[in-house]
C-alpha atoms as a PDB file:
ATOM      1  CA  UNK A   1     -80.750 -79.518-224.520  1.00  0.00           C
ATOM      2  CA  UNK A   2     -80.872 -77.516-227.506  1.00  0.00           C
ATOM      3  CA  UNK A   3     -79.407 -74.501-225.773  1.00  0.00           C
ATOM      4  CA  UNK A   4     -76.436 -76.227-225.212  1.00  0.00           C
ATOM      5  CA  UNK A   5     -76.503 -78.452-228.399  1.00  0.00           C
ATOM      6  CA  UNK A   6     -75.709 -74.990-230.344  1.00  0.00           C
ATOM      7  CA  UNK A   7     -72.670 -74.085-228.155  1.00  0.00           C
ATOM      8  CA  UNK A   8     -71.024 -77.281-228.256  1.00  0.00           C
ATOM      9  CA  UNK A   9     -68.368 -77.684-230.931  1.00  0.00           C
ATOM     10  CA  UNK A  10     -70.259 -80.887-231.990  1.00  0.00           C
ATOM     11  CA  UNK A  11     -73.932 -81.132-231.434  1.00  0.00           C
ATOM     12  CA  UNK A  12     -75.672 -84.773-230.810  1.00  0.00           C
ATOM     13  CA  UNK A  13     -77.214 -85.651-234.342  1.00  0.00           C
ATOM     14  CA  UNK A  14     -80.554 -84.457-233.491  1.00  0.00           C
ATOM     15  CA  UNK A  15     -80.029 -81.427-232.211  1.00  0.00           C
ATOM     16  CA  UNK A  16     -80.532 -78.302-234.019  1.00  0.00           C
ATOM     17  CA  UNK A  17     -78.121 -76.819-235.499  1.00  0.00           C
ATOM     18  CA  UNK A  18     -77.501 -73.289-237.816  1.00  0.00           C
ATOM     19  CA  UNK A  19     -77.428 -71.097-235.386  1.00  0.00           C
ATOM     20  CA  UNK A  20     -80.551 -69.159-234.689  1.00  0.00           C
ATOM     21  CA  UNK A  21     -82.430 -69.897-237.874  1.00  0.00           C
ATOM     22  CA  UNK A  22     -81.966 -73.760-236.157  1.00  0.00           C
ATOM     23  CA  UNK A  23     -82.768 -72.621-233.283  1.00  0.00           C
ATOM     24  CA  UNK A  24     -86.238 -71.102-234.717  1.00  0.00           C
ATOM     25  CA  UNK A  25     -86.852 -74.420-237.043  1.00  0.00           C
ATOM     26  CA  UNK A  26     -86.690 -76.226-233.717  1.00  0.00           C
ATOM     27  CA  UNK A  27     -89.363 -73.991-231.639  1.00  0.00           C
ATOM     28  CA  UNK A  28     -91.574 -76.721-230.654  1.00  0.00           C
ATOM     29  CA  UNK A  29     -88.916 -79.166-229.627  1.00  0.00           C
ATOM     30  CA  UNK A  30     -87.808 -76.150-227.379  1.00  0.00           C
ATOM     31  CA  UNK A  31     -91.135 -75.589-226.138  1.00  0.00           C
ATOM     32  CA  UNK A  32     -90.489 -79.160-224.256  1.00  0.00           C
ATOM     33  CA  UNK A  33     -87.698 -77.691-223.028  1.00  0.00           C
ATOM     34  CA  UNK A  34     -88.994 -74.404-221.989  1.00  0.00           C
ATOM     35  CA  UNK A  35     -92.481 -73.911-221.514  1.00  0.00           C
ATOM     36  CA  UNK A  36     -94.059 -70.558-222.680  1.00  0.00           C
ATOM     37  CA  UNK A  37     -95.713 -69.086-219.070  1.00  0.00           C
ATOM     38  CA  UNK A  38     -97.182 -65.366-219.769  1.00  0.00           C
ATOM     39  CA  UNK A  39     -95.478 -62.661-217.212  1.00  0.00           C
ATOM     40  CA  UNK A  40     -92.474 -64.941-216.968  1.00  0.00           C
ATOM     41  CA  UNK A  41     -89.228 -63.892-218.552  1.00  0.00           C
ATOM     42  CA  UNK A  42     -85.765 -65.316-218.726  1.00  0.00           C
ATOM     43  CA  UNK A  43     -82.201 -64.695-220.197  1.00  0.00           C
ATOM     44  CA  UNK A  44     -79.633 -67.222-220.618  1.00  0.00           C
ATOM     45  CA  UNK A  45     -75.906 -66.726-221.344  1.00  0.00           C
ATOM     46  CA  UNK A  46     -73.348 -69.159-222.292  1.00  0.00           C
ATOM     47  CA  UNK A  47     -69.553 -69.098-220.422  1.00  0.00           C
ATOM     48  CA  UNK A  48     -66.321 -70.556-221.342  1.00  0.00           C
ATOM     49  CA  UNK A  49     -63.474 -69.641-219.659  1.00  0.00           C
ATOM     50  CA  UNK A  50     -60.363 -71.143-217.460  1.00  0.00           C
ATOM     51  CA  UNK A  51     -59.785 -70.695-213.879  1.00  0.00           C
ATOM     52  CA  UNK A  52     -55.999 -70.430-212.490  1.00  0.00           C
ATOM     53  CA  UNK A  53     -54.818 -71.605-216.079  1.00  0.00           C
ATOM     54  CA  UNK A  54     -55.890 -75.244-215.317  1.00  0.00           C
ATOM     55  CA  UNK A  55     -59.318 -75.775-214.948  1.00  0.00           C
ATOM     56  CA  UNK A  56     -61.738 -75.533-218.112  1.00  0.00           C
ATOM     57  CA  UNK A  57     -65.281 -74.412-217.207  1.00  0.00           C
ATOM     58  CA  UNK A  58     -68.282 -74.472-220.068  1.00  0.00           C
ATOM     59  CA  UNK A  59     -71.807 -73.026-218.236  1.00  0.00           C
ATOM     60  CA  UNK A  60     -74.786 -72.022-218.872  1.00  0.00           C
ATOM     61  CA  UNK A  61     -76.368 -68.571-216.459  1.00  0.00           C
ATOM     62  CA  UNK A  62     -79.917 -68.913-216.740  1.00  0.00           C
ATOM     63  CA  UNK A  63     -82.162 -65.821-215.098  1.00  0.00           C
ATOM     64  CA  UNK A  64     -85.814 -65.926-214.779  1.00  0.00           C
ATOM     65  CA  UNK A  65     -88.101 -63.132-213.931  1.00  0.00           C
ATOM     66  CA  UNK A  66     -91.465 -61.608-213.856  1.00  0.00           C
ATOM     67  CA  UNK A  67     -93.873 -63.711-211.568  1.00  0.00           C
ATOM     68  CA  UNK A  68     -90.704 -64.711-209.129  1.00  0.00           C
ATOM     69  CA  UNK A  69     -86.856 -64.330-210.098  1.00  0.00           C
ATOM     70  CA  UNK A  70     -84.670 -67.556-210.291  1.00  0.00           C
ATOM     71  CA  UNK A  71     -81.081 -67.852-210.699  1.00  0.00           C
ATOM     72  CA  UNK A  72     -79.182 -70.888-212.422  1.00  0.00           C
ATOM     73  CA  UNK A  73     -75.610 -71.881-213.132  1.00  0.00           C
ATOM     74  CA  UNK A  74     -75.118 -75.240-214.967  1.00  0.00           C
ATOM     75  CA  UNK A  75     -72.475 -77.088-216.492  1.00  0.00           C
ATOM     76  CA  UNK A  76     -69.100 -78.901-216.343  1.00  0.00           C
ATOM     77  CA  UNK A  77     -65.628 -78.201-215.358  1.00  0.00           C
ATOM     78  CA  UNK A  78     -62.611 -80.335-215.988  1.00  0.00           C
ATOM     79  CA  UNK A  79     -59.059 -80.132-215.135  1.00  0.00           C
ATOM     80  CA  UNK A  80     -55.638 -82.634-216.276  1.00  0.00           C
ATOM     81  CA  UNK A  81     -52.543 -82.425-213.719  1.00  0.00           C
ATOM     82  CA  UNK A  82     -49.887 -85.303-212.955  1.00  0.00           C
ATOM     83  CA  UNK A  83     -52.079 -86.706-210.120  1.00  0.00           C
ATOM     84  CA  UNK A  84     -54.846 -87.564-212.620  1.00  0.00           C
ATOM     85  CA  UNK A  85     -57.761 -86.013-214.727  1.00  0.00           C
ATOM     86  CA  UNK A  86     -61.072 -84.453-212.957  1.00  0.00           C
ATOM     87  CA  UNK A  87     -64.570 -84.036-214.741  1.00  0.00           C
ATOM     88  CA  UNK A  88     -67.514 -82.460-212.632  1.00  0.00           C
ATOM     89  CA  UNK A  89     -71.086 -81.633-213.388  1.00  0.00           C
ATOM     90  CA  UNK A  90     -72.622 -78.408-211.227  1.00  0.00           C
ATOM     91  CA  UNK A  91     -75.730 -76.981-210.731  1.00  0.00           C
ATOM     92  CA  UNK A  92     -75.639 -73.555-208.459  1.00  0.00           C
ATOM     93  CA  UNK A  93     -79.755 -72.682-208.029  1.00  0.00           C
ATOM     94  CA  UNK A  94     -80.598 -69.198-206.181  1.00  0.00           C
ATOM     95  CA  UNK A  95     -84.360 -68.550-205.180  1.00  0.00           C
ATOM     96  CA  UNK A  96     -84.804 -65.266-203.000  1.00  0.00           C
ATOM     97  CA  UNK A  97     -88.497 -65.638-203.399  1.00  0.00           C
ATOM     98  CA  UNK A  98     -88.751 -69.053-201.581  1.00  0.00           C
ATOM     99  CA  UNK A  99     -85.602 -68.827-199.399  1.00  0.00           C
ATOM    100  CA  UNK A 100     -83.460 -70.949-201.197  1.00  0.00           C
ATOM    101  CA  UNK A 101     -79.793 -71.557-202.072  1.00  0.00           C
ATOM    102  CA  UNK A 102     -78.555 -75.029-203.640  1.00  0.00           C
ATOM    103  CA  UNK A 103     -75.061 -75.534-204.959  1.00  0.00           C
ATOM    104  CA  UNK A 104     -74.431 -79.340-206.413  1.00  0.00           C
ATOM    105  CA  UNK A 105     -71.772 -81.155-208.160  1.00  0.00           C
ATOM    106  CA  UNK A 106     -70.741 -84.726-209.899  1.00  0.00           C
ATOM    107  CA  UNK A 107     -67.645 -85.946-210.628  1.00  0.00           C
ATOM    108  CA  UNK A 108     -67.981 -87.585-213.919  1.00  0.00           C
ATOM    109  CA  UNK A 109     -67.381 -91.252-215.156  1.00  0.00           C
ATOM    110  CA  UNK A 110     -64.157 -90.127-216.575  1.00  0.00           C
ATOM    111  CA  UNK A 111     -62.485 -88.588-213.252  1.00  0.00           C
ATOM    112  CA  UNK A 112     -59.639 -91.095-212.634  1.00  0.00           C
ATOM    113  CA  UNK A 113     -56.285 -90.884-210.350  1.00  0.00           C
ATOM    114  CA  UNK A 114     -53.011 -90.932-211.682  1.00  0.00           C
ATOM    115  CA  UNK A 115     -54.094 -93.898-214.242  1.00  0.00           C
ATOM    116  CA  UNK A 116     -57.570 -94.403-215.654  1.00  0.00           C
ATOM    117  CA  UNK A 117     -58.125 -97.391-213.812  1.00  0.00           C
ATOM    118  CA  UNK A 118     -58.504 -95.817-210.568  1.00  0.00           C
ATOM    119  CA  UNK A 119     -61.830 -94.266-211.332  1.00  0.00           C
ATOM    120  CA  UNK A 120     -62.841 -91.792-208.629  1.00  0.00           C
ATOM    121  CA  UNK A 121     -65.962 -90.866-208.110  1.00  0.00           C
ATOM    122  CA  UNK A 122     -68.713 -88.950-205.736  1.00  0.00           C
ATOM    123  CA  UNK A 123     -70.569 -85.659-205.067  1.00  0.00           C
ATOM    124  CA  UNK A 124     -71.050 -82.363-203.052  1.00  0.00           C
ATOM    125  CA  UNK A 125     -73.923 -80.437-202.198  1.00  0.00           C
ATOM    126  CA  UNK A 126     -73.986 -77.247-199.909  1.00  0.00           C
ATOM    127  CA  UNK A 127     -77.746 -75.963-199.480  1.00  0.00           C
ATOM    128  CA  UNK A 128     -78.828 -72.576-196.979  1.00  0.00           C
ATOM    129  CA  UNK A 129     -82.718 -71.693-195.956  1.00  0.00           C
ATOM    130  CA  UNK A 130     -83.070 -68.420-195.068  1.00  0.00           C
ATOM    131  CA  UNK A 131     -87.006 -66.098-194.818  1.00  0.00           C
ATOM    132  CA  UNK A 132     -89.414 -66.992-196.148  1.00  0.00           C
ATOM    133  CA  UNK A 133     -88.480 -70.237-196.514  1.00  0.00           C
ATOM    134  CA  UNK A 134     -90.305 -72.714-193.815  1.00  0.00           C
ATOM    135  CA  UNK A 135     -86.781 -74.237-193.204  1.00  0.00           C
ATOM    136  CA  UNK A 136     -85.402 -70.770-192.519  1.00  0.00           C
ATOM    137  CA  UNK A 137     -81.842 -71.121-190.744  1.00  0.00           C
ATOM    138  CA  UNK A 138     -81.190 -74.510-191.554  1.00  0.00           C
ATOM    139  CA  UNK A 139     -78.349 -75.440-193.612  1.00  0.00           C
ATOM    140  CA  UNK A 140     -76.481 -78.807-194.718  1.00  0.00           C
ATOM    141  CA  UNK A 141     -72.780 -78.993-196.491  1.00  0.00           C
ATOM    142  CA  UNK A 142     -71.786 -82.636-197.636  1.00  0.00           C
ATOM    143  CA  UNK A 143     -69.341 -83.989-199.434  1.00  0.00           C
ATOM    144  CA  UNK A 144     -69.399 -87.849-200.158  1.00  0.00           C
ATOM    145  CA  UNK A 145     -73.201 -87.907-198.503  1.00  0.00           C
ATOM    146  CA  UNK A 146     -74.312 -88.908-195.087  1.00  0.00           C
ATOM    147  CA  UNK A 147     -73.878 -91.503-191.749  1.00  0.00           C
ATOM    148  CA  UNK A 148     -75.893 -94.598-192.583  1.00  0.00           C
ATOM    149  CA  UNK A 149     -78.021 -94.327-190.046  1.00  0.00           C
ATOM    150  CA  UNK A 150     -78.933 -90.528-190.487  1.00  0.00           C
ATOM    151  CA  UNK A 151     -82.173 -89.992-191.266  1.00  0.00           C
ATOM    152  CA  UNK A 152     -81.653 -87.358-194.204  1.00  0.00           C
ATOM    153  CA  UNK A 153     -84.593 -84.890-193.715  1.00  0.00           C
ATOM    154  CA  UNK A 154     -87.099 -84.501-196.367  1.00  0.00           C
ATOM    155  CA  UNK A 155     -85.778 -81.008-197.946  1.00  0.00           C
ATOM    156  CA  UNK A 156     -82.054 -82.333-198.224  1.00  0.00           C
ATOM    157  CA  UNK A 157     -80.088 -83.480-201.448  1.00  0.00           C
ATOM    158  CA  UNK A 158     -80.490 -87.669-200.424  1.00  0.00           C
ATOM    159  CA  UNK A 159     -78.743 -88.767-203.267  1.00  0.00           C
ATOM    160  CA  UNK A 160     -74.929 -87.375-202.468  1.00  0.00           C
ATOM    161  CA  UNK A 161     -72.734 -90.337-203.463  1.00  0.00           C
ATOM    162  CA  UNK A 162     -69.543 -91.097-201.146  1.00  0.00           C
ATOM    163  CA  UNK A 163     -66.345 -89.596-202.413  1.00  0.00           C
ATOM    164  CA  UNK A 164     -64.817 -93.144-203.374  1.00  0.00           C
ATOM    165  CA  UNK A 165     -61.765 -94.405-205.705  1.00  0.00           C
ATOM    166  CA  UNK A 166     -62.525 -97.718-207.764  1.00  0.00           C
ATOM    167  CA  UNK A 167     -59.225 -99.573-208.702  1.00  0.00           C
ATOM    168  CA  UNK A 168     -58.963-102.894-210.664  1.00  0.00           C
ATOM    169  CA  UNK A 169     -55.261-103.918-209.861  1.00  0.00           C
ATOM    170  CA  UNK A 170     -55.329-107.055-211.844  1.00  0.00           C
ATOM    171  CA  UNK A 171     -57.888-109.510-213.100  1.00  0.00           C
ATOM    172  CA  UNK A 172     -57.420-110.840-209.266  1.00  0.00           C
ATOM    173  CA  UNK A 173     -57.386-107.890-207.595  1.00  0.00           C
ATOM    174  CA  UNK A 174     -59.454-105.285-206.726  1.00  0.00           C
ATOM    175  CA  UNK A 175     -59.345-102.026-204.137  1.00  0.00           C
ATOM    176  CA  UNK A 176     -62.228 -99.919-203.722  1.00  0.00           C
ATOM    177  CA  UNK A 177     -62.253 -97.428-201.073  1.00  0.00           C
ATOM    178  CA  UNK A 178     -64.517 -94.171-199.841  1.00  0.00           C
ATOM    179  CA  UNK A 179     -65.432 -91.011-197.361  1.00  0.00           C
ATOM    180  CA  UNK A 180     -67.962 -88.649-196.378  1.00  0.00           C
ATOM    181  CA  UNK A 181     -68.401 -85.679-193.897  1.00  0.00           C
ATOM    182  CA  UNK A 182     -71.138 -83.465-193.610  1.00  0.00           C
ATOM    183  CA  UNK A 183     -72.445 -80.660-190.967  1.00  0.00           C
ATOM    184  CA  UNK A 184     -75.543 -79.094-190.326  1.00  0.00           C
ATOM    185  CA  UNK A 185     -76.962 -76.860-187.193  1.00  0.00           C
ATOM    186  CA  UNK A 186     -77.409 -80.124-184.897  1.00  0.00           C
ATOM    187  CA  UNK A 187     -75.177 -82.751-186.146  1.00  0.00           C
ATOM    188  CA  UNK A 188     -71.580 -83.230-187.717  1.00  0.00           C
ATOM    189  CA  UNK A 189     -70.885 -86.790-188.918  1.00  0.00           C
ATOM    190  CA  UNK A 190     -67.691 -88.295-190.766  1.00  0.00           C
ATOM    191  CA  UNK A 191     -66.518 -91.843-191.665  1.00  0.00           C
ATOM    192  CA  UNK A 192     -65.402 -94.456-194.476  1.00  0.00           C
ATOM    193  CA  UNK A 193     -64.497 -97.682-195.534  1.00  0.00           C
ATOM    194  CA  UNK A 194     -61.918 -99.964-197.853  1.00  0.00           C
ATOM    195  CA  UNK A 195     -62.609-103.155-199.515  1.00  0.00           C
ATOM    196  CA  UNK A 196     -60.100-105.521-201.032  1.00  0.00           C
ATOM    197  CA  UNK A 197     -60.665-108.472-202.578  1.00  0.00           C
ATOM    198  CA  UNK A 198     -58.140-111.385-204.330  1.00  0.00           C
ATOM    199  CA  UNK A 199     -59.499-114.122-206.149  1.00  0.00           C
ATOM    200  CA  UNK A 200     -57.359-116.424-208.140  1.00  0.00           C
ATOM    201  CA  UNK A 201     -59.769-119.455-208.159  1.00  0.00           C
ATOM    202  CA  UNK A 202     -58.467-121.767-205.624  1.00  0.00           C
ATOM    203  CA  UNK A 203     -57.345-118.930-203.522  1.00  0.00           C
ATOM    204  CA  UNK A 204     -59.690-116.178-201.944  1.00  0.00           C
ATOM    205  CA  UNK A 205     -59.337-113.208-199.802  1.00  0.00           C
ATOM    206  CA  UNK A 206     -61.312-110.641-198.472  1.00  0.00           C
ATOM    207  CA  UNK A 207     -60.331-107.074-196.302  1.00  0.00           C
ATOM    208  CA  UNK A 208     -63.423-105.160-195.317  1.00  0.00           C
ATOM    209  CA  UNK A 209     -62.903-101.794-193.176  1.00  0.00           C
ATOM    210  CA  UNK A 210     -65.600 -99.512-191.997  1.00  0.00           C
ATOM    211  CA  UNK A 211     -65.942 -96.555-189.640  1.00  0.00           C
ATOM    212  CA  UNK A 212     -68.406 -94.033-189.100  1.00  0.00           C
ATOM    213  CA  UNK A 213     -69.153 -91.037-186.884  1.00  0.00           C
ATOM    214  CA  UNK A 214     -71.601 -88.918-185.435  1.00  0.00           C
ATOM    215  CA  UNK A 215     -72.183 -86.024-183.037  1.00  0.00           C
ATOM    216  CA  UNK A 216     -75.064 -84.350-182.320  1.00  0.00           C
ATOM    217  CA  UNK A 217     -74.875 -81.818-179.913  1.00  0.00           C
ATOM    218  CA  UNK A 218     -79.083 -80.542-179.299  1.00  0.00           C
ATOM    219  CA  UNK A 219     -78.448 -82.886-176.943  1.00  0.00           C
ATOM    220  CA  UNK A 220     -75.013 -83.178-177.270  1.00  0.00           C
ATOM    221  CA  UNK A 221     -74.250 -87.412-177.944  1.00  0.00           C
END
């Protein structure tokens, strides 16, 4: 993106670079990027900055007016303590004209626990309708995604991945474990599962743990 490619210390090879005159070289590669629309307007600011001394936050605020208003925050916060090192991507999108309010985030390939072989992965995503949107009043909060058997209406975030820890103990051995919870305004559901695995050739064994749950309450069940 090459809004982003000039604020990065290094910029991927083909981005442009040189500041604005780059930036102005490279007008019809950001024209894919950024369609002209007449009446439509935007501003875009870059942030840096660290939260509570610990956690390093690069973003982009992105503000479009004229024919509707749009607000954006995008980017990627990390953070390194004892217990391991943390990577996530966000996206924070605010649409008063259509009733809209989406807040996502990604933990990145390189989140680990304690040692980099325990990856740890997963997402979030907290969305609110509210007038005019058709969907006014709903809401859905998630982290790790859904119950298996929830039918994820159309105008949710489907693709929430389960809050989950990868670990290769040995060539043998392998532990992989995960959770979820989410809420909306007729339903509250929770669960997990493990799965361990040993294989030394002759030798084989499996652990496989599972539970979910789910309440609804219009009926309550």
């Amino acid at each position: 993106y090459p809004l982003v490619a000039l604020a990065v210390p290094q910029p991927p090879p083909n981005a442009p670079v040189g500041g604005m005159a780059g930036l102005a070289g490279g007008m019809e590669k950001l024209h894919d990027y950024i369609p002209p629309r007449g009446g439509a307007y935007f501003l875009v600011a870059g942030l840096r900055f660290r939260s509570f001394g610990l956690i390093n936050t690069f973003a982009l605020l992105a503000v479009k007016f004229g024919q509707e208003l749009e607000i954006d925050l995008l980017g990627v916060s990390s953070v390194i303590l004892p217990a391991g090192f943390f990577e996530l991507n966000f996206l924070v999108r605010f649409l008063p004209t259509e009733g809209y309010f989406m807040a996502r985030g990604e933990l990145t390939a390189r989140s680990y626990i304690y040692v980099p072989q325990v990856h740890l992965s997963g997402g979030f995503a907290a969305g609110f309708w509210f007038h005019p949107s058709p969907y006014s009043g709903d809401f859905v909060v998630t982290v790790g995604g859904y119950h298996p058997l929830y039918a994820v209406p159309g105008h949710y975030p489907n693709d929430v991945s389960r809050l989950a820890i990868n670990w290769q103990v040995s060539n043998e051995m392998s532990i992989k474990a995960g959770v979820y919870f989410a809420i909306t305004p007729k339903v509250v559901m929770a669960g997990g599962f493990m799965d361990a695995s040993y294989n030394s050739g002759l030798l084989s064994a499996w652990l496989k743990i599972n539970a979910n749950f789910i309440i609804w309450w219009e009926p309550y069940h």
